[in-house]
ModelCIF file with pLDDT and N, C-alpha, C, O atoms, coordinates in Angstrom:
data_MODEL
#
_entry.id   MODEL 
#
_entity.id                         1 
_entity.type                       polymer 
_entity.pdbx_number_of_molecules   1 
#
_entity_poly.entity_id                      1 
_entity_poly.type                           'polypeptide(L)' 
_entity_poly.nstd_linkage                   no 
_entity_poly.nstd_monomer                   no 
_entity_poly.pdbx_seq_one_letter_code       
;(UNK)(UNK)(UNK)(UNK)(UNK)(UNK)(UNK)(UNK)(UNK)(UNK)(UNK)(UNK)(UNK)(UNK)(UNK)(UNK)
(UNK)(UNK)(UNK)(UNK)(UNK)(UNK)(UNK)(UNK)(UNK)(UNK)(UNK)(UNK)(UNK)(UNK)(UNK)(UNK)
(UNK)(UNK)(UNK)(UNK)(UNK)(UNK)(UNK)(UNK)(UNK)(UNK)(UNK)(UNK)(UNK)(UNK)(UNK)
;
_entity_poly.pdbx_seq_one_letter_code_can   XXXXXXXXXXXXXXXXXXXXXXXXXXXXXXXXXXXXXXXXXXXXXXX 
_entity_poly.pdbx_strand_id                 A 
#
loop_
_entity_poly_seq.entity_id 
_entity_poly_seq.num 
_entity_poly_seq.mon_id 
_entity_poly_seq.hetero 
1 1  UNK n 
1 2  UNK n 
1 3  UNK n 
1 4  UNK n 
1 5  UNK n 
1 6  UNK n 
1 7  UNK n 
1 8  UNK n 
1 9  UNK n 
1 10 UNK n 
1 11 UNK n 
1 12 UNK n 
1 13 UNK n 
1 14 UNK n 
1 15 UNK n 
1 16 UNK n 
1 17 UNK n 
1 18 UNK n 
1 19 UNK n 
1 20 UNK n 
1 21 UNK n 
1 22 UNK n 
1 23 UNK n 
1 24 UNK n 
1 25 UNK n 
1 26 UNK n 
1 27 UNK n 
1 28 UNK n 
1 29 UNK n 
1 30 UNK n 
1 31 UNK n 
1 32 UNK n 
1 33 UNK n 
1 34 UNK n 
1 35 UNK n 
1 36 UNK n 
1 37 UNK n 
1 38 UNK n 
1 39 UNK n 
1 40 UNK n 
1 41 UNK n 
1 42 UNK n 
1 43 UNK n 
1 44 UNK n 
1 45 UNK n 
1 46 UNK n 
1 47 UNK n 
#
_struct_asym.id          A 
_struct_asym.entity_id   1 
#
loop_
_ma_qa_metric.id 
_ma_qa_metric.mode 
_ma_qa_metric.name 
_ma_qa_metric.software_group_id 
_ma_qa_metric.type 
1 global pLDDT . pLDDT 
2 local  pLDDT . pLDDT 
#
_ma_qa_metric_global.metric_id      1 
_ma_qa_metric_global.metric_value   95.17 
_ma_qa_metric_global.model_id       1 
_ma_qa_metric_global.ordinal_id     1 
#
loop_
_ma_qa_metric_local.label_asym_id 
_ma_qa_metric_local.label_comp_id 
_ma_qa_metric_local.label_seq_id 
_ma_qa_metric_local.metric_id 
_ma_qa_metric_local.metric_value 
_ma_qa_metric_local.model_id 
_ma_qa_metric_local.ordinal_id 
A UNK 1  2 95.00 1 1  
A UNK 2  2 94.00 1 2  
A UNK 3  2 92.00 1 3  
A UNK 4  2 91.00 1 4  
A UNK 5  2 90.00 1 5  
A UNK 6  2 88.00 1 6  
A UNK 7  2 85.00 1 7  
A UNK 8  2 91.00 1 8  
A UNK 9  2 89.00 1 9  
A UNK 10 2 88.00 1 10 
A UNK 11 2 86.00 1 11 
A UNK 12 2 91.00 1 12 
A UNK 13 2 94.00 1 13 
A UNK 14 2 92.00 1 14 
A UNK 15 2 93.00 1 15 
A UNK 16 2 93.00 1 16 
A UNK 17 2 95.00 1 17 
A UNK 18 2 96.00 1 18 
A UNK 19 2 98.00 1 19 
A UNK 20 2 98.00 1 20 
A UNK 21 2 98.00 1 21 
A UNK 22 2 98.00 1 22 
A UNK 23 2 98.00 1 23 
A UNK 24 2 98.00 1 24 
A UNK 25 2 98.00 1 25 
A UNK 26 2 98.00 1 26 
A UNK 27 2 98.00 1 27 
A UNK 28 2 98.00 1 28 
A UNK 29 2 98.00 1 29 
A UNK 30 2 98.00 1 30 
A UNK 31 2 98.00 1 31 
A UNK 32 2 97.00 1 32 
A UNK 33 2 98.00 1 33 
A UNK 34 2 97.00 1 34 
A UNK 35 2 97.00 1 35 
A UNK 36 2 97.00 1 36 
A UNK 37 2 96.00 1 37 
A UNK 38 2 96.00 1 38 
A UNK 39 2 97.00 1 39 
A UNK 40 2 97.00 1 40 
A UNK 41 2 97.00 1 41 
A UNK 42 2 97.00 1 42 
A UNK 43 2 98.00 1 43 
A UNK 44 2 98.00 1 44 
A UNK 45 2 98.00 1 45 
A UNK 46 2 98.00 1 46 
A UNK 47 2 98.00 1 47 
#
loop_
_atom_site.group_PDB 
_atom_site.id 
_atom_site.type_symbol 
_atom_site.label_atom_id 
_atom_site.label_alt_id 
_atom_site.label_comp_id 
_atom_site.label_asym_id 
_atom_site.label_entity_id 
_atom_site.label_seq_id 
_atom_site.pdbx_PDB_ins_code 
_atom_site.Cartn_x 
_atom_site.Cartn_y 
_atom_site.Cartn_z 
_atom_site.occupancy 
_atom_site.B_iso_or_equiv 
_atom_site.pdbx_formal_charge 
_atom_site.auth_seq_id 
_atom_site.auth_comp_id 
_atom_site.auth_asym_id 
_atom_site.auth_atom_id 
_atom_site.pdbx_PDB_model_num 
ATOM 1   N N  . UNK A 1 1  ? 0.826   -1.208 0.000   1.00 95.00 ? 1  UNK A N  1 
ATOM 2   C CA . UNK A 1 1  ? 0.000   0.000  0.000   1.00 95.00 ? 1  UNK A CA 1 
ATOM 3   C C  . UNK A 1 1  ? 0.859   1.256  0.000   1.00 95.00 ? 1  UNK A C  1 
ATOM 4   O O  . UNK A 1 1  ? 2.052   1.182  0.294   1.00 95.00 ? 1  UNK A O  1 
ATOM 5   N N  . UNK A 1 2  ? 0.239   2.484  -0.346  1.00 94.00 ? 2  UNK A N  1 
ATOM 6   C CA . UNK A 1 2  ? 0.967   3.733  -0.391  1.00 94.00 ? 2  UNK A CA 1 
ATOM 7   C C  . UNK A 1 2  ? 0.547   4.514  0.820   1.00 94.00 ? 2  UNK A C  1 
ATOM 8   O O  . UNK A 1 2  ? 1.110   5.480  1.335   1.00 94.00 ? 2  UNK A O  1 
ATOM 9   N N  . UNK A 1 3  ? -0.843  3.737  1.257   1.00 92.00 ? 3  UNK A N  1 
ATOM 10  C CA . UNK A 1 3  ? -0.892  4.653  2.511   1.00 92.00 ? 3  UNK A CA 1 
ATOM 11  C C  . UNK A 1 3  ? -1.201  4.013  3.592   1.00 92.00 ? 3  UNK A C  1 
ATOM 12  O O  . UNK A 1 3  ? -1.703  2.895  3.471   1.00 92.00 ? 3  UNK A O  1 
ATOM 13  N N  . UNK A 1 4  ? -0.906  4.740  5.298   1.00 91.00 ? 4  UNK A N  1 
ATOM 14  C CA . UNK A 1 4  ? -1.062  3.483  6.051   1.00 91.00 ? 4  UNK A CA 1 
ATOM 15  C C  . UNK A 1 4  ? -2.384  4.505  7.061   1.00 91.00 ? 4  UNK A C  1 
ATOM 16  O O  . UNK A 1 4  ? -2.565  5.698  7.303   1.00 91.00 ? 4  UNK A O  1 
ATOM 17  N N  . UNK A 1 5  ? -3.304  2.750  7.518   1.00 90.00 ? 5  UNK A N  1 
ATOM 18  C CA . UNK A 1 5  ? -4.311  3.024  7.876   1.00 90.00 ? 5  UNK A CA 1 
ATOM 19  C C  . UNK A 1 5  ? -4.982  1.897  8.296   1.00 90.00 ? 5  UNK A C  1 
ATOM 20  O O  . UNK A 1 5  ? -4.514  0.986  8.980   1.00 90.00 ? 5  UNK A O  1 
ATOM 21  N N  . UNK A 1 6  ? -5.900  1.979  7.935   1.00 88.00 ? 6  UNK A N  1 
ATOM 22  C CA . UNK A 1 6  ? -7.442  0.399  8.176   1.00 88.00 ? 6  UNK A CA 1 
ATOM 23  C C  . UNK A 1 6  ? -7.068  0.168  6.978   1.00 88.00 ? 6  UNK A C  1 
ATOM 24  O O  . UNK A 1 6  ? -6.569  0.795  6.043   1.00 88.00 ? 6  UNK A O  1 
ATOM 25  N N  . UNK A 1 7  ? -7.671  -1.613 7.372   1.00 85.00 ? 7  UNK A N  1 
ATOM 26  C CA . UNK A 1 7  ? -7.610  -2.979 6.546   1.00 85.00 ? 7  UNK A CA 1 
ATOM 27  C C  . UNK A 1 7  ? -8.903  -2.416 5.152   1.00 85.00 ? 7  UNK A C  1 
ATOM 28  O O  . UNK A 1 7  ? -9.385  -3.382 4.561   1.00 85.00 ? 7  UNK A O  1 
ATOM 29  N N  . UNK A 1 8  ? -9.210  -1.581 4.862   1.00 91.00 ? 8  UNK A N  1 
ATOM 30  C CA . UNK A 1 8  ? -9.964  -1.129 3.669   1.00 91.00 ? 8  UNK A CA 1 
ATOM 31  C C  . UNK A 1 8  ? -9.130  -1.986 2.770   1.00 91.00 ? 8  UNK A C  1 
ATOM 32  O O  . UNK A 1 8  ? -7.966  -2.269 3.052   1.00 91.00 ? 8  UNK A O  1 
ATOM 33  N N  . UNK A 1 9  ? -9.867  -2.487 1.446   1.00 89.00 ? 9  UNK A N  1 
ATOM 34  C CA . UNK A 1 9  ? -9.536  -2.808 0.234   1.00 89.00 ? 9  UNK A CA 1 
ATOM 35  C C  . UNK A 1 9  ? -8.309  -3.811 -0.028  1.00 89.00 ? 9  UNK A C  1 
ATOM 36  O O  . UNK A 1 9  ? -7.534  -3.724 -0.981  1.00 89.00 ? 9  UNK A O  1 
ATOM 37  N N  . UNK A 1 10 ? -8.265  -4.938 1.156   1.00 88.00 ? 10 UNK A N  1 
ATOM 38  C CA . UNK A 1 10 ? -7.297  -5.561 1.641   1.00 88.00 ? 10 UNK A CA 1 
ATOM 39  C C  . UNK A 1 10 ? -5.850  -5.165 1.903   1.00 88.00 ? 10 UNK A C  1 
ATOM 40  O O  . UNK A 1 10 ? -4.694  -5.505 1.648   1.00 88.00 ? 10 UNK A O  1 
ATOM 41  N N  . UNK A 1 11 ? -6.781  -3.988 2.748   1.00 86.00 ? 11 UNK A N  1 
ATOM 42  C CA . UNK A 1 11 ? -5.442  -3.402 3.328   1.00 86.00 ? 11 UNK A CA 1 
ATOM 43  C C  . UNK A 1 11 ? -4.762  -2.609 2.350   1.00 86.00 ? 11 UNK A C  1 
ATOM 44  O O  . UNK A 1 11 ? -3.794  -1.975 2.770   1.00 86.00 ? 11 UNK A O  1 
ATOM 45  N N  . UNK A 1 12 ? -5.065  -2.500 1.096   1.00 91.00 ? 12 UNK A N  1 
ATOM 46  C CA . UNK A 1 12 ? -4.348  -1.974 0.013   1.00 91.00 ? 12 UNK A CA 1 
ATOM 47  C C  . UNK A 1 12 ? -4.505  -0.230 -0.305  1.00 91.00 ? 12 UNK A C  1 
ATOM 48  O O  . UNK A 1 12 ? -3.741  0.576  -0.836  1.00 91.00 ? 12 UNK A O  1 
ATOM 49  N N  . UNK A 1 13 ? -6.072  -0.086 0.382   1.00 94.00 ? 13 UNK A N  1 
ATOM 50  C CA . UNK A 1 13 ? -6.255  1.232  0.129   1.00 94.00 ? 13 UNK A CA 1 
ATOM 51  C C  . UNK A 1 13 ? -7.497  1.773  1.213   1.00 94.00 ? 13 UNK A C  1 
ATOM 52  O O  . UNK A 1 13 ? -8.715  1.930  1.127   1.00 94.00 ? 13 UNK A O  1 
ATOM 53  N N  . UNK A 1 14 ? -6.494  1.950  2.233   1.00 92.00 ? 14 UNK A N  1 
ATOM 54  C CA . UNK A 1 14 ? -7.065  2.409  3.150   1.00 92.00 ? 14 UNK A CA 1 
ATOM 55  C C  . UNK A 1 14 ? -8.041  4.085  3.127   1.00 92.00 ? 14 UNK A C  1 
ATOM 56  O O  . UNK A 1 14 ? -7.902  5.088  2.427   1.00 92.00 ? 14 UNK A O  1 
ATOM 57  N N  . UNK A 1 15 ? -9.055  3.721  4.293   1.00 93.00 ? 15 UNK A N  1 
ATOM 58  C CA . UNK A 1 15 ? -10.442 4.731  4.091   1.00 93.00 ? 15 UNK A CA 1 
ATOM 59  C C  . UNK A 1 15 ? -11.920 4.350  4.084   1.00 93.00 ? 15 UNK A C  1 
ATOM 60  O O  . UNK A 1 15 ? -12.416 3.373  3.523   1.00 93.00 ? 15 UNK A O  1 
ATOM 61  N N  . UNK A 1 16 ? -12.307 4.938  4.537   1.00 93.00 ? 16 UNK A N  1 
ATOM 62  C CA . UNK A 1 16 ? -14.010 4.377  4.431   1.00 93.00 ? 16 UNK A CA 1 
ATOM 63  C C  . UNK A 1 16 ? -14.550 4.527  2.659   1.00 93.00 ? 16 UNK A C  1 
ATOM 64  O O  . UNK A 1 16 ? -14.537 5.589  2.037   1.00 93.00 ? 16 UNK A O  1 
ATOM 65  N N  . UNK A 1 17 ? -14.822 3.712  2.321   1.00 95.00 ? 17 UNK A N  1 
ATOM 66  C CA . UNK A 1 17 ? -15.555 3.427  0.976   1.00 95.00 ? 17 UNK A CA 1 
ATOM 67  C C  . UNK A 1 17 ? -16.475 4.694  0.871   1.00 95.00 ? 17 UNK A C  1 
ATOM 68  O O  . UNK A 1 17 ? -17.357 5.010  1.670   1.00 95.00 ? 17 UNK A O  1 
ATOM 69  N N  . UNK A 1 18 ? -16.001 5.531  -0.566  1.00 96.00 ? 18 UNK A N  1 
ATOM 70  C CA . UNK A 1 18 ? -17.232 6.274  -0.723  1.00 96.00 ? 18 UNK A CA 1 
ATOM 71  C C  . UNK A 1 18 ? -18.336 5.388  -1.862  1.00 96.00 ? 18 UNK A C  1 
ATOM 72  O O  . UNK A 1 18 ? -18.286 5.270  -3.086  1.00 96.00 ? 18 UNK A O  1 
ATOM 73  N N  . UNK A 1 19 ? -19.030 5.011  -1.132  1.00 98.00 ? 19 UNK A N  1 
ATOM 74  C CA . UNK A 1 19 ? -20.571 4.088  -1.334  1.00 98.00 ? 19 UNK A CA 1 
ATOM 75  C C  . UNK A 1 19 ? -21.026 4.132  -2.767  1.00 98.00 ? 19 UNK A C  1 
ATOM 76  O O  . UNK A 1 19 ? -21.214 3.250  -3.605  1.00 98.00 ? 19 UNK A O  1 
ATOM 77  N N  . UNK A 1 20 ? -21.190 5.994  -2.784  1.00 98.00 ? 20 UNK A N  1 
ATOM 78  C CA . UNK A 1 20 ? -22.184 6.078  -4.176  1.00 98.00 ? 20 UNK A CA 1 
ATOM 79  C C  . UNK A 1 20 ? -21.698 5.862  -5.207  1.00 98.00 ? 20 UNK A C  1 
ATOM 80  O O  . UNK A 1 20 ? -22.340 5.309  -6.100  1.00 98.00 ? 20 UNK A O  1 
ATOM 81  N N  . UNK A 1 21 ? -20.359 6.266  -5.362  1.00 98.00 ? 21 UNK A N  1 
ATOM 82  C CA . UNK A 1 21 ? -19.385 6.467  -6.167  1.00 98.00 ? 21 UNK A CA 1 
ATOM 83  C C  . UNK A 1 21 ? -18.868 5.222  -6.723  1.00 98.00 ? 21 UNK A C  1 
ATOM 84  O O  . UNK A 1 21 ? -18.460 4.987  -7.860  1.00 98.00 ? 21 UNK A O  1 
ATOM 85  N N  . UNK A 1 22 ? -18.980 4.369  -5.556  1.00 98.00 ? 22 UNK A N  1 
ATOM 86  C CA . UNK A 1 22 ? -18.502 2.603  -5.987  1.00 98.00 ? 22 UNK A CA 1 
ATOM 87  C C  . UNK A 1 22 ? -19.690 2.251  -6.874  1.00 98.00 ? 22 UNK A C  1 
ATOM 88  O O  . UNK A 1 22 ? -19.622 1.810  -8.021  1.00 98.00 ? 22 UNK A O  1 
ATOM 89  N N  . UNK A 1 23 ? -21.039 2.574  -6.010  1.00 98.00 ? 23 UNK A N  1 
ATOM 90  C CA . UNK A 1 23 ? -22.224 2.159  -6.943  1.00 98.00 ? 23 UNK A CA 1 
ATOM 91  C C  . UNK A 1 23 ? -22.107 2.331  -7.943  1.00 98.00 ? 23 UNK A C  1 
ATOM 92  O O  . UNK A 1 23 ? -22.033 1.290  -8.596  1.00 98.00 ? 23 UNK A O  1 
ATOM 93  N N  . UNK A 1 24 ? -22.022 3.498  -8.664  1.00 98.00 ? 24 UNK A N  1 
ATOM 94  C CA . UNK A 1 24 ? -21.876 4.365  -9.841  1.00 98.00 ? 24 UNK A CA 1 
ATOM 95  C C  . UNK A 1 24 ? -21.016 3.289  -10.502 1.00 98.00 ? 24 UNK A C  1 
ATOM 96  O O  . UNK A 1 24 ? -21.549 2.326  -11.053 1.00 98.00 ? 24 UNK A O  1 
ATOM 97  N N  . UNK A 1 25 ? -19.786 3.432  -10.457 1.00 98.00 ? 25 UNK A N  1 
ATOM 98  C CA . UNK A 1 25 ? -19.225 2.611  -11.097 1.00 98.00 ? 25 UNK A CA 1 
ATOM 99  C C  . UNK A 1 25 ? -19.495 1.346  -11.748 1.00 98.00 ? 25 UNK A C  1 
ATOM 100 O O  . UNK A 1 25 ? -19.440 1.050  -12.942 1.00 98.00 ? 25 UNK A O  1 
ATOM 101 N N  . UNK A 1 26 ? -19.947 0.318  -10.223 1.00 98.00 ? 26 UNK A N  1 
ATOM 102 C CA . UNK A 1 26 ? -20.206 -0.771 -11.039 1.00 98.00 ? 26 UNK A CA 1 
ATOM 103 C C  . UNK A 1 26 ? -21.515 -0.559 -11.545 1.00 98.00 ? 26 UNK A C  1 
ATOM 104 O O  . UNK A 1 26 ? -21.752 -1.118 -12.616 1.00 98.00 ? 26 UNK A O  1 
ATOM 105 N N  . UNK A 1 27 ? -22.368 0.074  -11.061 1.00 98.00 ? 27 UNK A N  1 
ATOM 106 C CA . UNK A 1 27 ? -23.787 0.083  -12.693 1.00 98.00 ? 27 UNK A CA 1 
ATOM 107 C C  . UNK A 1 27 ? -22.963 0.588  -13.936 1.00 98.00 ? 27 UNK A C  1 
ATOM 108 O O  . UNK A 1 27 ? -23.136 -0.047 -14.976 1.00 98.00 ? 27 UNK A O  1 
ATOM 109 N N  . UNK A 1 28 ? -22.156 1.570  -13.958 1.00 98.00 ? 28 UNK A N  1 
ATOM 110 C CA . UNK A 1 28 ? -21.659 1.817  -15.642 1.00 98.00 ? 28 UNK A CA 1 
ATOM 111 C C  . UNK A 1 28 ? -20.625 0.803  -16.015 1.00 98.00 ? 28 UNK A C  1 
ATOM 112 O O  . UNK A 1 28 ? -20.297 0.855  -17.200 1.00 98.00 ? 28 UNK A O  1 
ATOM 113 N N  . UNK A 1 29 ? -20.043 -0.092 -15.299 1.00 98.00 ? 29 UNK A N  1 
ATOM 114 C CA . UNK A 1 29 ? -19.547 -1.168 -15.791 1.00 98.00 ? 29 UNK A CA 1 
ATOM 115 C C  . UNK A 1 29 ? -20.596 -2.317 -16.433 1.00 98.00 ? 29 UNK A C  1 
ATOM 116 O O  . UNK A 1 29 ? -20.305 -2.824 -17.517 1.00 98.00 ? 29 UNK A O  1 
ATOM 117 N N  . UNK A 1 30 ? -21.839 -2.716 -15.721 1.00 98.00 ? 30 UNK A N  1 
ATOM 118 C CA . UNK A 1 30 ? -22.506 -3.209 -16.162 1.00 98.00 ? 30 UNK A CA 1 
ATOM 119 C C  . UNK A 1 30 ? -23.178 -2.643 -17.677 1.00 98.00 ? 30 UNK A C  1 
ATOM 120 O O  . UNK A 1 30 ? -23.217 -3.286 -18.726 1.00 98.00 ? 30 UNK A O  1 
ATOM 121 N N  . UNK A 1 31 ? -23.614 -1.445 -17.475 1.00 98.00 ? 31 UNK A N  1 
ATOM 122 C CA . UNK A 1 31 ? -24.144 -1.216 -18.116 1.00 98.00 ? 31 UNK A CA 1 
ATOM 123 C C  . UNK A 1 31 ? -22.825 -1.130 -20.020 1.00 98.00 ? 31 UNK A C  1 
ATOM 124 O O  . UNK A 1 31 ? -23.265 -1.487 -21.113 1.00 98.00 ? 31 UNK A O  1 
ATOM 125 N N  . UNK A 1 32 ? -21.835 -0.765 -19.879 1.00 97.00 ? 32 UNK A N  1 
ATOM 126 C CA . UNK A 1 32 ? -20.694 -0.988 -20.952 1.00 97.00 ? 32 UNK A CA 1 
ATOM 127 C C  . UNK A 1 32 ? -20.231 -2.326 -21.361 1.00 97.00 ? 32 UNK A C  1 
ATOM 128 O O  . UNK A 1 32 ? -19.631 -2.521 -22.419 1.00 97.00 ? 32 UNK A O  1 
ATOM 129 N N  . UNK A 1 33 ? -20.513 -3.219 -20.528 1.00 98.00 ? 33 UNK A N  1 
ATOM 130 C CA . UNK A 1 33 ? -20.620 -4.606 -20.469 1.00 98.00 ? 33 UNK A CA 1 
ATOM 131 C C  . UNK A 1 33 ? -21.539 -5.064 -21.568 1.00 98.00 ? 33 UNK A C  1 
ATOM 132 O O  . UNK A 1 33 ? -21.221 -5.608 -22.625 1.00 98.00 ? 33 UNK A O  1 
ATOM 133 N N  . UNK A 1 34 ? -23.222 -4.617 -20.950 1.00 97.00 ? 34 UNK A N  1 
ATOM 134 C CA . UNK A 1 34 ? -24.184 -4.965 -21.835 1.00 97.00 ? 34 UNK A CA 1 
ATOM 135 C C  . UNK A 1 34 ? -24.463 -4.159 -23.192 1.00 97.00 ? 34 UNK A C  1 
ATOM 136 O O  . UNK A 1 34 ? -25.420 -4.239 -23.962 1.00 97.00 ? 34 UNK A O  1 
ATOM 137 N N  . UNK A 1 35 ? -23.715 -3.634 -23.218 1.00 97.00 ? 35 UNK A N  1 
ATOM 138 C CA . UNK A 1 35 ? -24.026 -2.519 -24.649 1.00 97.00 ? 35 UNK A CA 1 
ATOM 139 C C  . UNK A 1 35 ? -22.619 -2.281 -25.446 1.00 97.00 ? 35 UNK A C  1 
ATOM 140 O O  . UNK A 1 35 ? -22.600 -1.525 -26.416 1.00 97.00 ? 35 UNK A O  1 
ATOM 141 N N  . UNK A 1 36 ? -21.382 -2.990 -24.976 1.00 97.00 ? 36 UNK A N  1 
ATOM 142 C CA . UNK A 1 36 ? -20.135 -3.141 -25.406 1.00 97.00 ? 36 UNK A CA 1 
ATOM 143 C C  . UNK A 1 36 ? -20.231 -3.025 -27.656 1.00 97.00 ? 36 UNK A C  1 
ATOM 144 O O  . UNK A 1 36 ? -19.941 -2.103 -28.419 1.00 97.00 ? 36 UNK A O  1 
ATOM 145 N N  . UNK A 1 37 ? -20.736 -4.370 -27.901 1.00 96.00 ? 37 UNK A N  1 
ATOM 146 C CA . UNK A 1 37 ? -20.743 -4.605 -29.186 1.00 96.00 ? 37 UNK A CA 1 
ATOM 147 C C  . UNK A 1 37 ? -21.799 -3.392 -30.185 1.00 96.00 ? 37 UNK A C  1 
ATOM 148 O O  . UNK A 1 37 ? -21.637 -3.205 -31.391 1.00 96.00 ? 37 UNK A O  1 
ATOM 149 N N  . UNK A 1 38 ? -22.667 -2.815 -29.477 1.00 96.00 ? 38 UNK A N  1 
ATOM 150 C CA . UNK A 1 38 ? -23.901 -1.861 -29.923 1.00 96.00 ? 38 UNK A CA 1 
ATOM 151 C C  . UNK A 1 38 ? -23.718 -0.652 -30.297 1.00 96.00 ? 38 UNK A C  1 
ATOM 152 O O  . UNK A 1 38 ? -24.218 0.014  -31.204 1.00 96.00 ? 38 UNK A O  1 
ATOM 153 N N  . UNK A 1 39 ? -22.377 -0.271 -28.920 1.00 97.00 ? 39 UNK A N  1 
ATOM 154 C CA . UNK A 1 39 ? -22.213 0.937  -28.877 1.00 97.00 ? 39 UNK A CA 1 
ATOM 155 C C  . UNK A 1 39 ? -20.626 1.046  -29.539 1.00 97.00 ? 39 UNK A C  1 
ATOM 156 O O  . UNK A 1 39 ? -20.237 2.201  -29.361 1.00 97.00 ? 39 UNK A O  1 
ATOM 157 N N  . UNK A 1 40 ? -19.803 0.395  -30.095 1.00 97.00 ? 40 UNK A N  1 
ATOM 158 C CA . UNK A 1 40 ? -18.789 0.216  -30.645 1.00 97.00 ? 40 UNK A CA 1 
ATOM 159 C C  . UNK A 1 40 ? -19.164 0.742  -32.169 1.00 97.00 ? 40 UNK A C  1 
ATOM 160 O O  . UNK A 1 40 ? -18.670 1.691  -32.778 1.00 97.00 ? 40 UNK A O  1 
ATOM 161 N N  . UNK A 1 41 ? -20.278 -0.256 -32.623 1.00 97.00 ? 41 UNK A N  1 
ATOM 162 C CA . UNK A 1 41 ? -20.738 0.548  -34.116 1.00 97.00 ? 41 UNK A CA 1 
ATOM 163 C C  . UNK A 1 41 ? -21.239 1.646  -33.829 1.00 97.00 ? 41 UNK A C  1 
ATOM 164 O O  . UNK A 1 41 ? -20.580 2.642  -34.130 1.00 97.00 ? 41 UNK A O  1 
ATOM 165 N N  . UNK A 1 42 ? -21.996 1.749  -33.442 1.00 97.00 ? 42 UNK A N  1 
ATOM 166 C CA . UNK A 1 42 ? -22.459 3.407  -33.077 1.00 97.00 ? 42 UNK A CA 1 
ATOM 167 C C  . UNK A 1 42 ? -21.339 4.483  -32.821 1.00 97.00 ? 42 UNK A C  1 
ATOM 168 O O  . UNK A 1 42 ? -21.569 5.689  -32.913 1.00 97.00 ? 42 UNK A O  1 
ATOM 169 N N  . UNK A 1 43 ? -20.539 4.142  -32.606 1.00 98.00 ? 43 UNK A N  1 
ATOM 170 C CA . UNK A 1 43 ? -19.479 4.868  -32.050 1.00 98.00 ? 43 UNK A CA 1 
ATOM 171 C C  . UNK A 1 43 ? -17.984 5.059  -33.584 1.00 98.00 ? 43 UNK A C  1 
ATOM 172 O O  . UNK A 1 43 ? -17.195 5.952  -33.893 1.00 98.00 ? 43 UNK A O  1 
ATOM 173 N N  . UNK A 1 44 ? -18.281 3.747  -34.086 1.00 98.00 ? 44 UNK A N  1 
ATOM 174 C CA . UNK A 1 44 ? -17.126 3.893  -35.578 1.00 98.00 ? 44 UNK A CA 1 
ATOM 175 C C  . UNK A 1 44 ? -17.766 4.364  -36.654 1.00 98.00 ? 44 UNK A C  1 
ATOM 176 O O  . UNK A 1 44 ? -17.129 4.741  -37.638 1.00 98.00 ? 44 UNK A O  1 
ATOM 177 N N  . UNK A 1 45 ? -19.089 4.403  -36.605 1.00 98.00 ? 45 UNK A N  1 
ATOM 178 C CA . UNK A 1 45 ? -19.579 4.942  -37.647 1.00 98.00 ? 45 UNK A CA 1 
ATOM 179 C C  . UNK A 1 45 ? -19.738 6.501  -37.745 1.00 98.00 ? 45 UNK A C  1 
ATOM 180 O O  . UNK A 1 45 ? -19.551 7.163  -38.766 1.00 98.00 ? 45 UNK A O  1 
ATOM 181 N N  . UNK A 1 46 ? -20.118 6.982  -36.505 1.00 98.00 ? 46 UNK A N  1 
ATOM 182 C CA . UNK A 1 46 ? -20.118 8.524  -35.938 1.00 98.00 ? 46 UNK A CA 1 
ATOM 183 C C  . UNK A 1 46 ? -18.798 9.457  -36.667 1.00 98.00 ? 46 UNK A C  1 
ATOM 184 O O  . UNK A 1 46 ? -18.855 10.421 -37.431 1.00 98.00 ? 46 UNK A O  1 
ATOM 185 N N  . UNK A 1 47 ? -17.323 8.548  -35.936 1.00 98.00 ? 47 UNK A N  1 
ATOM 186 C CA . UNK A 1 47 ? -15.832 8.471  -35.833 1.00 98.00 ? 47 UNK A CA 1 
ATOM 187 C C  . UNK A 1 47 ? -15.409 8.810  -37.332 1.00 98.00 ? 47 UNK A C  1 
ATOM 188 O O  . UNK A 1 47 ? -14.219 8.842  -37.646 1.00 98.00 ? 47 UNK A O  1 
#
């Protein structure tokens, strides 16, 4: 770790979890996940 503190993030990255922000994330991971191949053409054809 780079910083020292609590066992957060196996110990790797200590701090209290900001919550929403994690949420956030993994819904737009999901959501780039499910729309990966859709939004690729949409996106080279624009390009």
């Amino acid at each position: 770790p780079l910083l020292a503190g609590a066992g957060h993030e196996r110990g790797l990255r200590p701090g209290t979890e900001n919550t929403p922000h994690i949420i956030a994330i993994g819904a737009a991971a999901r959501l780039s996940r499910e729309g990966l191949q859709r939004h690729a053409v949409h996106l080279i054809r624009l390009r």
